[in-house]
Protein backbone atom coordinates (compact mmCIF):
# COMPACT_ATOMS: atom_id res chain seq x y z
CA UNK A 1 48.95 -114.53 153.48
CA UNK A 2 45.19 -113.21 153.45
CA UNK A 3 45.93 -110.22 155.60
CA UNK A 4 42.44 -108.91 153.94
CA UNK A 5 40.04 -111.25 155.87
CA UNK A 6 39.25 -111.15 159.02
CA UNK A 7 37.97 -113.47 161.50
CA UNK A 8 34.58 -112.83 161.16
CA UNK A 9 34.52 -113.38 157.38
CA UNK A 10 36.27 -117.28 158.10
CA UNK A 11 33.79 -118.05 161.01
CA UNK A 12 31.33 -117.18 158.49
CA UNK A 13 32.74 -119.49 156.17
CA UNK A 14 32.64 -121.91 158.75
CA UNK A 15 29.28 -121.83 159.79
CA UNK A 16 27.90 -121.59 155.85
CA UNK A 17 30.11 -124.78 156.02
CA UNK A 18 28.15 -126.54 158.71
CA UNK A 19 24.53 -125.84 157.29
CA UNK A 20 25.15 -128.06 154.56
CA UNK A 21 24.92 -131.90 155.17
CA UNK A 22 27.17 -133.34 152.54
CA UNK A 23 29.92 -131.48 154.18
CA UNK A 24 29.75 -132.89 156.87
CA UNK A 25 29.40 -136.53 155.21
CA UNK A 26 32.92 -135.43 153.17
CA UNK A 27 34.39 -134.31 156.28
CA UNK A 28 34.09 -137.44 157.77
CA UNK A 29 36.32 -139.28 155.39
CA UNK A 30 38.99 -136.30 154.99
CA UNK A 31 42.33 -136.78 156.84
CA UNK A 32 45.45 -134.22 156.45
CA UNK A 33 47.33 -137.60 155.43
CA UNK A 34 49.32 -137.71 151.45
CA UNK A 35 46.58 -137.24 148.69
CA UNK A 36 46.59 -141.18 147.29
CA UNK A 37 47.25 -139.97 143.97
CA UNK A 38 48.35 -136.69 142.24
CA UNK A 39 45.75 -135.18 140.14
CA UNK A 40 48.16 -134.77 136.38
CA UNK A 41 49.29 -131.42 135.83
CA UNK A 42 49.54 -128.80 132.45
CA UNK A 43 52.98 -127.83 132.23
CA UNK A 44 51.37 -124.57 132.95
CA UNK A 45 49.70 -125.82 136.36
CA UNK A 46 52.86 -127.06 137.05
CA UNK A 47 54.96 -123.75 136.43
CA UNK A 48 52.65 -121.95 138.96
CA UNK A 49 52.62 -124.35 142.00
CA UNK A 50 56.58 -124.32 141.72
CA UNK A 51 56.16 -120.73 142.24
CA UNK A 52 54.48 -121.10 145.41
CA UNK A 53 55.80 -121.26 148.54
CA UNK A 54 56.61 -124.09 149.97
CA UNK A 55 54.53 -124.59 152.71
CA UNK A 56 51.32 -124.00 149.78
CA UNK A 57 53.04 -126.58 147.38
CA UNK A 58 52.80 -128.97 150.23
CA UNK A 59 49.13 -128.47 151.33
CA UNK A 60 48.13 -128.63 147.47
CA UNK A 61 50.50 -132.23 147.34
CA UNK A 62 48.22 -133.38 150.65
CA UNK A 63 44.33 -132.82 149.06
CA UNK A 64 43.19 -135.88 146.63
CA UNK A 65 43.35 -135.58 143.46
CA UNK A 66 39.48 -134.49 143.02
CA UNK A 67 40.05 -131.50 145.01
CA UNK A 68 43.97 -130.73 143.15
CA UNK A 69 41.57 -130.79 140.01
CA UNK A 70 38.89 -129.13 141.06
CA UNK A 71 41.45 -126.16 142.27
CA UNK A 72 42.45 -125.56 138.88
CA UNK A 73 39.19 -125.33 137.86
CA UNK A 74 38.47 -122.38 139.43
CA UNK A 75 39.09 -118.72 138.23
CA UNK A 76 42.14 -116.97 139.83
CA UNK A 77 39.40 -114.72 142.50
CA UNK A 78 38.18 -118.09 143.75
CA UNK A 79 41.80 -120.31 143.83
CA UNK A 80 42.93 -116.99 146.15
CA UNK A 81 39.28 -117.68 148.38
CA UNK A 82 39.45 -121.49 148.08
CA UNK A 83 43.22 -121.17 150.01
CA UNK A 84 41.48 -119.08 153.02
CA UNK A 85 39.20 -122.55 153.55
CA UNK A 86 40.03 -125.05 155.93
CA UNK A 87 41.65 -128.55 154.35
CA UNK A 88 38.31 -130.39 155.06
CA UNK A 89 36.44 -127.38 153.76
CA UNK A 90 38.23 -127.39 150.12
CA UNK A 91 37.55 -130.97 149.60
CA UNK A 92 34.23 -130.56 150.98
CA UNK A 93 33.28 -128.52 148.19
CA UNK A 94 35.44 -130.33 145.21
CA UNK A 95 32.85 -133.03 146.07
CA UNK A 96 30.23 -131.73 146.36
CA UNK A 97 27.31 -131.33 143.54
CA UNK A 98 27.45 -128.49 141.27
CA UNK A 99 24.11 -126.62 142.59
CA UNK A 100 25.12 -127.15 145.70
CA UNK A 101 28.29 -125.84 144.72
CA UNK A 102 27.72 -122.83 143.07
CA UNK A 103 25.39 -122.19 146.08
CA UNK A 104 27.91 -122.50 148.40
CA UNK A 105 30.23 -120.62 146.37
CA UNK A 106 28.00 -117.66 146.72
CA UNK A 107 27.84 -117.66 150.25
CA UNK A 108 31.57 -117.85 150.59
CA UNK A 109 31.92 -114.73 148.08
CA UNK A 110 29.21 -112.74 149.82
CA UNK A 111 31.11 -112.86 153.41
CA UNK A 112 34.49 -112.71 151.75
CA UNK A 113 33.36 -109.55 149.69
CA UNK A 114 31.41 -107.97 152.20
CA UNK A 115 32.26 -104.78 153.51
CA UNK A 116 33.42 -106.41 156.75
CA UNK A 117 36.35 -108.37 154.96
């Protein structure tokens, strides 16, 4: 799906990912298991996760309803990025404080931009 990035870009990711402590504190409590609740939906929202495929409707379906939120949140460049994270990763960050955040955001947009990706 992200034919664009490459390896090097993700283990970048990764390691950005494991510099920050709270991540690691979310991580802990993150299980691929059924999101206990479903973050509610525009009609719009709605409209463009039916047009994903399938195996993308069902990840979304899995994160809690924070992170589902937090996803639509985002402008359409960083909803493309946030899919290229690892499970743990995305909800990670949807908890995560908003200077930390937008700090981490930057580092993921740096690697993922960079000439290399």
């Amino acid at each position: 799906m992200h034919k664009s990035l490459n390896i090097s870009a993700l283990v970048g990711v990764a390691a950005a990912f494991a510099l920050t402590p709270a991540v690691t504190a979310a991580q802990d409590n993150t299980e691929p298991e059924a999101a206990e609740t479903t973050a509610a939906m525009t009609p719009e929202q709605e409209a463009m996760m039916q047009a994903w495929p399938a195996d993308q409707q069902a990840a979304f379906k899995l994160w809690p309803a924070e992170t589902q939120e937090y996803y639509w949140s985002l402008s359409a460049a960083r909803q493309k990025m946030f899919w290229a994270l690892s499970d743990s990763d995305k909800v990670a960050l949807s908890t995560m404080a908003e200077p930390q955040r937008e700090s981490t955001w930057a580092q993921i947009e740096s690697r993922l931009m960079s000439p290399q990706a």
